[in-house]
PDB file of N, CA and C in Angstrom:
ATOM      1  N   UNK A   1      67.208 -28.839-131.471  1.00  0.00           N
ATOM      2  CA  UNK A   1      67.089 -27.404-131.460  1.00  0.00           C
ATOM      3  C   UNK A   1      67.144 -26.894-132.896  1.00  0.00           C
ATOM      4  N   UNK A   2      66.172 -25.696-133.162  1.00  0.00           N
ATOM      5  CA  UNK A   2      66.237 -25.372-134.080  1.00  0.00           C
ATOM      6  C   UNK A   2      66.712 -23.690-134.698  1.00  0.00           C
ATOM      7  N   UNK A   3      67.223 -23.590-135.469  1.00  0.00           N
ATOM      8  CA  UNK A   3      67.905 -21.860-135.688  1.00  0.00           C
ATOM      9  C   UNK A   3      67.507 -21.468-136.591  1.00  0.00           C
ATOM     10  N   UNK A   4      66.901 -20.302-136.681  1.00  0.00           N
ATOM     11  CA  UNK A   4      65.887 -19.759-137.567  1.00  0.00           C
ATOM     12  C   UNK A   4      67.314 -18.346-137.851  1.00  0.00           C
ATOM     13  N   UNK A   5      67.972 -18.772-139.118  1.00  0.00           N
ATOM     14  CA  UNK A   5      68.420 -16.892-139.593  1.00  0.00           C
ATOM     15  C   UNK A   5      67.753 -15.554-140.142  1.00  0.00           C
ATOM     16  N   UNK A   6      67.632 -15.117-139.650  1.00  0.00           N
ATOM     17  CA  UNK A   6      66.780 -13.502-140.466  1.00  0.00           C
ATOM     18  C   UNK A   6      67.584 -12.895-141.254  1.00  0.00           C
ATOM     19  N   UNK A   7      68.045 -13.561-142.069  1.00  0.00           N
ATOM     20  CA  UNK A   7      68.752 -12.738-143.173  1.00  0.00           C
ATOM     21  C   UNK A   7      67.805 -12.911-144.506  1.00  0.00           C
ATOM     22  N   UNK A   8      67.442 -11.531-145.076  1.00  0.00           N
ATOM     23  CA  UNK A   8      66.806 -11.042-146.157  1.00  0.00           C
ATOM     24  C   UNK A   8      67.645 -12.046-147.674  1.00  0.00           C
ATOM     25  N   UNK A   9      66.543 -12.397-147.993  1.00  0.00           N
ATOM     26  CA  UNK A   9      66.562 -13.732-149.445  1.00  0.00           C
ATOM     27  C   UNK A   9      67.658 -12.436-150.557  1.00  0.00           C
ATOM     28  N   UNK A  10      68.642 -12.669-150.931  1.00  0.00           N
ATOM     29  CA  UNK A  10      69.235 -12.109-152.185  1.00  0.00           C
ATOM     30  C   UNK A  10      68.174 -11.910-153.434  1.00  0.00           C
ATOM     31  N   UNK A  11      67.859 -11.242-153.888  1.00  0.00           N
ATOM     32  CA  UNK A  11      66.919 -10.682-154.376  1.00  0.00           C
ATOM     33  C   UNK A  11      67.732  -9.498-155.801  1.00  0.00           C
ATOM     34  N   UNK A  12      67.005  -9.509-157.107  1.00  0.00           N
ATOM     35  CA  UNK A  12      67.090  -8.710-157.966  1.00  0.00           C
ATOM     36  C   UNK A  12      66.466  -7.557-157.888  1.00  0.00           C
ATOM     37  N   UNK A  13      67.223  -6.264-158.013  1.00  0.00           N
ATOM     38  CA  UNK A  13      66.263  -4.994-157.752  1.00  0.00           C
ATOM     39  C   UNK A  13      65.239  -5.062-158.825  1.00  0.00           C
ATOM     40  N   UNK A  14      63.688  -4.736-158.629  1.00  0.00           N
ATOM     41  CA  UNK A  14      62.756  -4.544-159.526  1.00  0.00           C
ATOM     42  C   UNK A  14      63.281  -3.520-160.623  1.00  0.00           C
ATOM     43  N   UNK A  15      63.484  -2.555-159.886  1.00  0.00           N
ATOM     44  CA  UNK A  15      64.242  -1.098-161.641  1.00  0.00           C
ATOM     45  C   UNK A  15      64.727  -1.886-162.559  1.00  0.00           C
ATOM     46  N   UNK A  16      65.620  -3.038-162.164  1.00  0.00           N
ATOM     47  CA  UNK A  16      66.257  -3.280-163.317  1.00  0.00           C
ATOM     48  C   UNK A  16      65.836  -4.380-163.860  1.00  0.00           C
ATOM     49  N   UNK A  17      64.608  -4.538-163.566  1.00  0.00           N
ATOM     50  CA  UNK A  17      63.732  -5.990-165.188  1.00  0.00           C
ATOM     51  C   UNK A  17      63.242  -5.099-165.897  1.00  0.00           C
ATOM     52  N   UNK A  18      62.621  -3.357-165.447  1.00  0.00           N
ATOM     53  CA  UNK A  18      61.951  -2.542-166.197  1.00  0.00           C
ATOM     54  C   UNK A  18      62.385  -0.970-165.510  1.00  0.00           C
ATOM     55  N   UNK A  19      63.445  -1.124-166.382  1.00  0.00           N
ATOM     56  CA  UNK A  19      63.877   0.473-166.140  1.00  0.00           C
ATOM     57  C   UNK A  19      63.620   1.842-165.941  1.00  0.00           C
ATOM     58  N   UNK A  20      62.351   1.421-167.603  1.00  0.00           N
ATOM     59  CA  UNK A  20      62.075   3.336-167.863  1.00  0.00           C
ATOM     60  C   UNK A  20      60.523   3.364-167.153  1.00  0.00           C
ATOM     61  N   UNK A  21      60.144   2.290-166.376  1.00  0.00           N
ATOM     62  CA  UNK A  21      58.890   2.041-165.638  1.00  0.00           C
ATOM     63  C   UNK A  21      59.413   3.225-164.712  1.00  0.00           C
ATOM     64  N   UNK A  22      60.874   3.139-163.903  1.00  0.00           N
ATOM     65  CA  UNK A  22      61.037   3.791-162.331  1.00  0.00           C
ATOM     66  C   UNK A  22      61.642   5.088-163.489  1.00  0.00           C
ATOM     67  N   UNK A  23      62.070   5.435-164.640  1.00  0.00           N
ATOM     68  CA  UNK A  23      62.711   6.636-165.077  1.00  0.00           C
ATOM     69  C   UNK A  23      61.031   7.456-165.427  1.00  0.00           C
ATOM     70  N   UNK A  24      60.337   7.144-165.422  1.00  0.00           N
ATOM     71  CA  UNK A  24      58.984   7.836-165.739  1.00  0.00           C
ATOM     72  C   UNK A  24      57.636   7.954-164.749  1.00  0.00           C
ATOM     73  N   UNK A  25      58.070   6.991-163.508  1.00  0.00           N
ATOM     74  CA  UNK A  25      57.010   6.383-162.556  1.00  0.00           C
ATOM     75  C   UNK A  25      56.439   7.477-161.581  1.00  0.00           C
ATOM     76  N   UNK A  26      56.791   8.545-161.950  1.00  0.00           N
ATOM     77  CA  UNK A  26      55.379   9.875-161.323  1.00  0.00           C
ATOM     78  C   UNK A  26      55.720   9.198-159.840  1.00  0.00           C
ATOM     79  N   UNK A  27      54.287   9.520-159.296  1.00  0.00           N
ATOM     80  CA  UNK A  27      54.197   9.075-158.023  1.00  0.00           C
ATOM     81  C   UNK A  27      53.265   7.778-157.642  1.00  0.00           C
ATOM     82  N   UNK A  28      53.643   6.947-158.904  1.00  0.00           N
ATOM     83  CA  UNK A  28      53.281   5.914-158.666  1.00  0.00           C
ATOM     84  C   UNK A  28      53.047   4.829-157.311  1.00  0.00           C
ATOM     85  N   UNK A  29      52.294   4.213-156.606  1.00  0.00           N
ATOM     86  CA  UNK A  29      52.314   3.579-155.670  1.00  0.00           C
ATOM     87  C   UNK A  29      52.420   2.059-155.730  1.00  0.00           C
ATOM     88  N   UNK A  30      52.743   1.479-156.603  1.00  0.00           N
ATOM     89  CA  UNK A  30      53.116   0.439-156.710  1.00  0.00           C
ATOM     90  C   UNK A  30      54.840   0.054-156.963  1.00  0.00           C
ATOM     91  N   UNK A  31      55.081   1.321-157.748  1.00  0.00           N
ATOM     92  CA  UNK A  31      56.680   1.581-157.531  1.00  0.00           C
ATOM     93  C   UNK A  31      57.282   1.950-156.344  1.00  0.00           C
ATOM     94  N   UNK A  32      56.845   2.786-155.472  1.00  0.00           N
ATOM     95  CA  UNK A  32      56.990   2.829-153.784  1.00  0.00           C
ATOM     96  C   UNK A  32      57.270   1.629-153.326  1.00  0.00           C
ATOM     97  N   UNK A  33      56.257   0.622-153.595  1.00  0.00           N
ATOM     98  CA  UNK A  33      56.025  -0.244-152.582  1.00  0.00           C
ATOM     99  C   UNK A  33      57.058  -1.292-152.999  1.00  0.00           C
ATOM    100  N   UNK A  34      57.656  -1.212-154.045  1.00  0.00           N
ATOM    101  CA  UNK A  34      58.636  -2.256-154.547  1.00  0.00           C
ATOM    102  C   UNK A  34      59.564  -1.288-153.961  1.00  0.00           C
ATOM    103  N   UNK A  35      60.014  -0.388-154.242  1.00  0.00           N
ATOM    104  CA  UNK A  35      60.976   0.228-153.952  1.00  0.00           C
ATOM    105  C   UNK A  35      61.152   0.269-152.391  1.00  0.00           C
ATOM    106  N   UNK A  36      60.464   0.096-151.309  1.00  0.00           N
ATOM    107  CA  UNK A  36      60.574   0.422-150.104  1.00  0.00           C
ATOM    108  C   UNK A  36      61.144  -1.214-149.694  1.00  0.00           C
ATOM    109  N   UNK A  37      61.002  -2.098-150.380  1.00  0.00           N
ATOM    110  CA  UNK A  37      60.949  -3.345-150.009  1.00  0.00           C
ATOM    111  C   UNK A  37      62.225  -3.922-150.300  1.00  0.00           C
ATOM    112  N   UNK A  38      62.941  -3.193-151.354  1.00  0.00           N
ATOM    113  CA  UNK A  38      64.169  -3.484-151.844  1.00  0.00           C
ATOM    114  C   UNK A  38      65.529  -3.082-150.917  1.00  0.00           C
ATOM    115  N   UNK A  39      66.487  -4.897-150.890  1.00  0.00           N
ATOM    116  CA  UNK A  39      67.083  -4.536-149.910  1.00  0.00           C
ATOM    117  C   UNK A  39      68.234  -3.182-150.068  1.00  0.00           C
ATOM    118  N   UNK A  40      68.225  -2.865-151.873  1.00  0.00           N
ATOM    119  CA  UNK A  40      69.512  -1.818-151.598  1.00  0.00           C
ATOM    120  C   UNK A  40      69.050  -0.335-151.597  1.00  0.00           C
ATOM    121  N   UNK A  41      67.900  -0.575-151.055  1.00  0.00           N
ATOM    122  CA  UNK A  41      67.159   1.207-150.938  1.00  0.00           C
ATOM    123  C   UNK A  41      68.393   1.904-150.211  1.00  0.00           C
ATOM    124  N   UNK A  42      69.030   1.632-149.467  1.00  0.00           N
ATOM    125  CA  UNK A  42      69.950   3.177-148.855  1.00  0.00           C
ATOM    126  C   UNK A  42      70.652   2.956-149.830  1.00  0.00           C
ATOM    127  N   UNK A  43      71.259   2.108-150.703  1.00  0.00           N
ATOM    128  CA  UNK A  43      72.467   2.594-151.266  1.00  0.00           C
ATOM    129  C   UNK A  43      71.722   3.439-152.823  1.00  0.00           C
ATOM    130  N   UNK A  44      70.868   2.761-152.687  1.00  0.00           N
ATOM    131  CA  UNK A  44      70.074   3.461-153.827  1.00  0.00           C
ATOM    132  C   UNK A  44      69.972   5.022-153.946  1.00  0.00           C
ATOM    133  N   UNK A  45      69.320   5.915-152.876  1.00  0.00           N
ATOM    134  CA  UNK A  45      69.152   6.751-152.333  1.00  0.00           C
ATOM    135  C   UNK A  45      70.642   7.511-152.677  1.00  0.00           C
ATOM    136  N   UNK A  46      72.275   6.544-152.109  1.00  0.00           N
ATOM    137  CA  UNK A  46      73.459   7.834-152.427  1.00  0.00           C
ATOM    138  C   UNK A  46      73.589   7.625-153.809  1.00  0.00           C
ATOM    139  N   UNK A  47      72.840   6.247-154.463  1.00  0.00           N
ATOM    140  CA  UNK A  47      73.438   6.476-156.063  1.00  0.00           C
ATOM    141  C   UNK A  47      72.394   7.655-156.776  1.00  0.00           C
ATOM    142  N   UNK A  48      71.562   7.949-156.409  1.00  0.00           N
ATOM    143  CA  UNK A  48      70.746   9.346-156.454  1.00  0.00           C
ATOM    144  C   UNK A  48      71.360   9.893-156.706  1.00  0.00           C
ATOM    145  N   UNK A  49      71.759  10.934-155.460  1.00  0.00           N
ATOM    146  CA  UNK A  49      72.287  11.695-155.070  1.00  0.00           C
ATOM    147  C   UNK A  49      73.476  11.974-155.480  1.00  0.00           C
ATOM    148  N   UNK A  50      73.822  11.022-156.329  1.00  0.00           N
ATOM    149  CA  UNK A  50      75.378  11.133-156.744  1.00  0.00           C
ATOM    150  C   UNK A  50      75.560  10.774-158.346  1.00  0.00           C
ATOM    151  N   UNK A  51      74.142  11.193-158.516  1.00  0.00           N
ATOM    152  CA  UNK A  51      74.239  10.853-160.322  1.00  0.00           C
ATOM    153  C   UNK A  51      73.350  12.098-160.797  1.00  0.00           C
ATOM    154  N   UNK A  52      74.226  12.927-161.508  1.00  0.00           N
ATOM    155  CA  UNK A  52      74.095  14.381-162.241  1.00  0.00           C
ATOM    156  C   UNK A  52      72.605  13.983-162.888  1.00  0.00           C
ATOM    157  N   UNK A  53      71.516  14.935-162.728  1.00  0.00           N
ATOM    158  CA  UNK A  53      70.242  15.100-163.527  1.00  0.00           C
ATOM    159  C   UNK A  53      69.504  13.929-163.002  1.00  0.00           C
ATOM    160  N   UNK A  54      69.494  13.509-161.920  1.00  0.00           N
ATOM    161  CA  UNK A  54      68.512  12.041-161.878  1.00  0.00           C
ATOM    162  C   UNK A  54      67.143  12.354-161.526  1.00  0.00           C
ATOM    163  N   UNK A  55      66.078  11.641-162.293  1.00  0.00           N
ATOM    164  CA  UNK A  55      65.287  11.707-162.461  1.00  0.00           C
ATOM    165  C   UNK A  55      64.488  10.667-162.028  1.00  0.00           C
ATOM    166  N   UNK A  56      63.095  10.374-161.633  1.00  0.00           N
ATOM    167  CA  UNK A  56      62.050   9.133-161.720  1.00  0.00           C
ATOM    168  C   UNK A  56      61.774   8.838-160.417  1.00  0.00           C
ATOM    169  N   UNK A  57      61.999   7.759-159.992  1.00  0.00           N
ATOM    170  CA  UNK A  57      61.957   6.854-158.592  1.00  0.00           C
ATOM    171  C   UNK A  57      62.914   6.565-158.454  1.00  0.00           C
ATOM    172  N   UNK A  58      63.528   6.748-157.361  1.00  0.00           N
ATOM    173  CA  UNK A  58      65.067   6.103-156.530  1.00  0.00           C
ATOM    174  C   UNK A  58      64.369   5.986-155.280  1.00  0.00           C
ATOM    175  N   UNK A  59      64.869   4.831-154.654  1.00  0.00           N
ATOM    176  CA  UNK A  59      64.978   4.321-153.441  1.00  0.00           C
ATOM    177  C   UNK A  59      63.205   5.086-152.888  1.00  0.00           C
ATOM    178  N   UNK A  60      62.316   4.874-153.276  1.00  0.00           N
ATOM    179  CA  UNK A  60      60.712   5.119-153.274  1.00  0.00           C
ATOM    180  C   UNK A  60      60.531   6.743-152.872  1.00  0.00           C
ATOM    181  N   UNK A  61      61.440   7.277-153.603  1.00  0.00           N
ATOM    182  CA  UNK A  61      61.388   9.367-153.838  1.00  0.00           C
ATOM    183  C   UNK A  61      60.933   9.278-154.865  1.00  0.00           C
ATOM    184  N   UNK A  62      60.129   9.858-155.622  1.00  0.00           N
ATOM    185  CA  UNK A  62      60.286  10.663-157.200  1.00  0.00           C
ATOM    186  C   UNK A  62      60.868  12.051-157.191  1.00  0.00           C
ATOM    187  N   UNK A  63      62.035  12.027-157.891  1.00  0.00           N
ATOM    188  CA  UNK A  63      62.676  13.190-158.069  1.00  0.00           C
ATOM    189  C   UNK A  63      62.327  13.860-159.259  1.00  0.00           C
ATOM    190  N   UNK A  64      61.366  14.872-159.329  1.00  0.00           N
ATOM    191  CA  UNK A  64      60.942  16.073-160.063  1.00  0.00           C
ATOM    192  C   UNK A  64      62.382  16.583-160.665  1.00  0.00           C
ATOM    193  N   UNK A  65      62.213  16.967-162.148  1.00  0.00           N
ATOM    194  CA  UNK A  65      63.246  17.920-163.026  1.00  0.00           C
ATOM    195  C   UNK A  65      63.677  18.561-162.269  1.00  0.00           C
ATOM    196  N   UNK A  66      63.019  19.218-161.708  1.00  0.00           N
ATOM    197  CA  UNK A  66      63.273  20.513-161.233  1.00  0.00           C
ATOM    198  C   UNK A  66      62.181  21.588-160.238  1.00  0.00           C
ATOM    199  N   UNK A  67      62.631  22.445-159.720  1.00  0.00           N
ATOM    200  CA  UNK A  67      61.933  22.928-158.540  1.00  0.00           C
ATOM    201  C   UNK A  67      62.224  22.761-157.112  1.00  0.00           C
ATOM    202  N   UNK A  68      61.021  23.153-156.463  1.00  0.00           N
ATOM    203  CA  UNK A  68      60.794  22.897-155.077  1.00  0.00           C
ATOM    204  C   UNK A  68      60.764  21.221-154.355  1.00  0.00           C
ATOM    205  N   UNK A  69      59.930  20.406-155.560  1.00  0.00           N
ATOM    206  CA  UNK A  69      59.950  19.314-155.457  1.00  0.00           C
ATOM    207  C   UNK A  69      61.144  18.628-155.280  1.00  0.00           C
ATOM    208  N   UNK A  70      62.170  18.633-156.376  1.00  0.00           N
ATOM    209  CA  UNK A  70      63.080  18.655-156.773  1.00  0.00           C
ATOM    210  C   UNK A  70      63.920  18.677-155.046  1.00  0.00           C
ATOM    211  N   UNK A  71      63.885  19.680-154.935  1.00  0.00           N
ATOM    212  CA  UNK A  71      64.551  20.253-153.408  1.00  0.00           C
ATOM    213  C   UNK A  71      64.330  19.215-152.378  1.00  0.00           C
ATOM    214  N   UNK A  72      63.368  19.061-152.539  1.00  0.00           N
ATOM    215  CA  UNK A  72      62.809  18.291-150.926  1.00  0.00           C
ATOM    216  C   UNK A  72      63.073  16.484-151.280  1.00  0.00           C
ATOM    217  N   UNK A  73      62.870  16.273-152.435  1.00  0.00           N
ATOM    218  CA  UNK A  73      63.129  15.183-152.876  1.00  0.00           C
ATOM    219  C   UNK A  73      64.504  14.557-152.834  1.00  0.00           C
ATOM    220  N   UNK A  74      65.409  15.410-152.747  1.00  0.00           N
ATOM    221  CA  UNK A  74      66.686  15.222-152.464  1.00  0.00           C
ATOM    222  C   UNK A  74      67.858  15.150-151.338  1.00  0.00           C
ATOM    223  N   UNK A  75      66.483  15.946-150.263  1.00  0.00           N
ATOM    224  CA  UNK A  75      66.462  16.417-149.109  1.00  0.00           C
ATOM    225  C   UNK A  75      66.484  15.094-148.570  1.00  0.00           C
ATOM    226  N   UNK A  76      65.184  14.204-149.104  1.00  0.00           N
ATOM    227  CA  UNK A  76      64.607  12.969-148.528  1.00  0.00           C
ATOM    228  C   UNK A  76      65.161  12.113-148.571  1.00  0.00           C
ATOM    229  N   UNK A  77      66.449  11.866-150.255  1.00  0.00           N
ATOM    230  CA  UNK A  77      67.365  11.032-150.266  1.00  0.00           C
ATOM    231  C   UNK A  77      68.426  10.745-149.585  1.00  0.00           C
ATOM    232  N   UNK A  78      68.926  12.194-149.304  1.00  0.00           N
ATOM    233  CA  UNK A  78      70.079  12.664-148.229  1.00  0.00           C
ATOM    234  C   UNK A  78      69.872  11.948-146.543  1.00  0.00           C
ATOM    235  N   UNK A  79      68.623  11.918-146.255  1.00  0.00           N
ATOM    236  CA  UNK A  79      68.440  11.406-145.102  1.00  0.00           C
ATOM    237  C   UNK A  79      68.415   9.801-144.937  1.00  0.00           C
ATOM    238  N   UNK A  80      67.864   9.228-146.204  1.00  0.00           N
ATOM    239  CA  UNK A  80      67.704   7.543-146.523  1.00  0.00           C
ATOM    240  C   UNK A  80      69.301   7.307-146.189  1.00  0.00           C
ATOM    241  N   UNK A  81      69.727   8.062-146.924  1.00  0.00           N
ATOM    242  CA  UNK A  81      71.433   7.575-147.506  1.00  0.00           C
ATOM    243  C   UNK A  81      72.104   7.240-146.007  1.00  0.00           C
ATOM    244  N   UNK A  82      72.075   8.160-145.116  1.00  0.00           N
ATOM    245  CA  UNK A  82      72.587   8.658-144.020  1.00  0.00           C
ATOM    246  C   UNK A  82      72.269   7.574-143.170  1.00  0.00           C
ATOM    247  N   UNK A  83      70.283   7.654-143.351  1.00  0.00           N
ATOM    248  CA  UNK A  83      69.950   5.947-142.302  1.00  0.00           C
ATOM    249  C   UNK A  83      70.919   4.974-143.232  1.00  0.00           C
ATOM    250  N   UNK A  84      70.928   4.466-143.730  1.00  0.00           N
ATOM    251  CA  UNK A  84      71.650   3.397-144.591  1.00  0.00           C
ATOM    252  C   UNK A  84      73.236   3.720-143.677  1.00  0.00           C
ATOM    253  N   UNK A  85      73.705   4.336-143.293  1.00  0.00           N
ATOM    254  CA  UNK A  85      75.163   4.326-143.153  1.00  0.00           C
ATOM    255  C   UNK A  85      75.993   4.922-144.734  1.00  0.00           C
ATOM    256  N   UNK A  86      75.124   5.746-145.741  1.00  0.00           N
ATOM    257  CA  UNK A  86      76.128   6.250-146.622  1.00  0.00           C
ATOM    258  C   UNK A  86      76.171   7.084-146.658  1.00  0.00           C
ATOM    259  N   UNK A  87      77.624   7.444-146.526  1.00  0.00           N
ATOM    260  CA  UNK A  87      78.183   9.169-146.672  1.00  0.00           C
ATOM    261  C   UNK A  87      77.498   9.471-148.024  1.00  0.00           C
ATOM    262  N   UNK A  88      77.322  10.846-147.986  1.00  0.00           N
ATOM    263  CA  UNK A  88      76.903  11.238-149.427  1.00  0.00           C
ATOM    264  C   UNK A  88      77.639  12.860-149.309  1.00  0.00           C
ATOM    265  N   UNK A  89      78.580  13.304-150.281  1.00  0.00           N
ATOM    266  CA  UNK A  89      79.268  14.529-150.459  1.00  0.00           C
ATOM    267  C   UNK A  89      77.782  15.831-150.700  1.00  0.00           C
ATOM    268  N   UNK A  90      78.364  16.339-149.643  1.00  0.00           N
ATOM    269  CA  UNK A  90      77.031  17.638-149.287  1.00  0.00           C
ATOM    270  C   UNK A  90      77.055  18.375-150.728  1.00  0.00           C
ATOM    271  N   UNK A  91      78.096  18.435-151.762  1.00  0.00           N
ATOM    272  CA  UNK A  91      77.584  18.973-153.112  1.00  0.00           C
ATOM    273  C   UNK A  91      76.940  17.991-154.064  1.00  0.00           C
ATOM    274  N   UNK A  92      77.063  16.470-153.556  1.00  0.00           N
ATOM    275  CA  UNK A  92      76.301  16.023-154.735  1.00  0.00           C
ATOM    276  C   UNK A  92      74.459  16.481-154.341  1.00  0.00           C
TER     277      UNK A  92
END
């Protein structure tokens, strides 16, 4: 008999071989697609949300300076975080 585990390979987040790639990455679609694939996208998403001025790609959002974008983009993180199982403080 044979047992097959489905546990996801330990893996290095892509952001961090090339940083200012995801601090500048617009709405890049190749950064999405790494980013959606990465296993710490929810926690990613509350470290967003919980780091003053963040900017770029987190957890496959681009968070705009500022604005409307801005708004909804954070909106979007708030909900990742939540699927993930992480509390995130309603003022960050």
């Amino acid at each position: 008999m044979t047992v097959t585990l489905n546990r996801p390979m330990p893996m290095r987040p892509p952001c961090l071989a090339d940083p200012d790639r995801w601090a500048t990455g617009g709405e890049d679609a190749e950064l999405k697609a790494l980013c959606r694939a990465c296993p710490r996208r929810w926690l990613c998403a509350k470290e967003a949300l919980e780091t003053p001025a963040a900017e770029g790609m987190w957890s496959a959002v681009h968070i705009p300076k500022a604005g409307r974008g801005r708004t909804f983009a954070l909106r979007q993180l708030r909900s990742l975080a939540a699927h993930g199982d992480h509390h995130v403080r309603e003022t960050a």
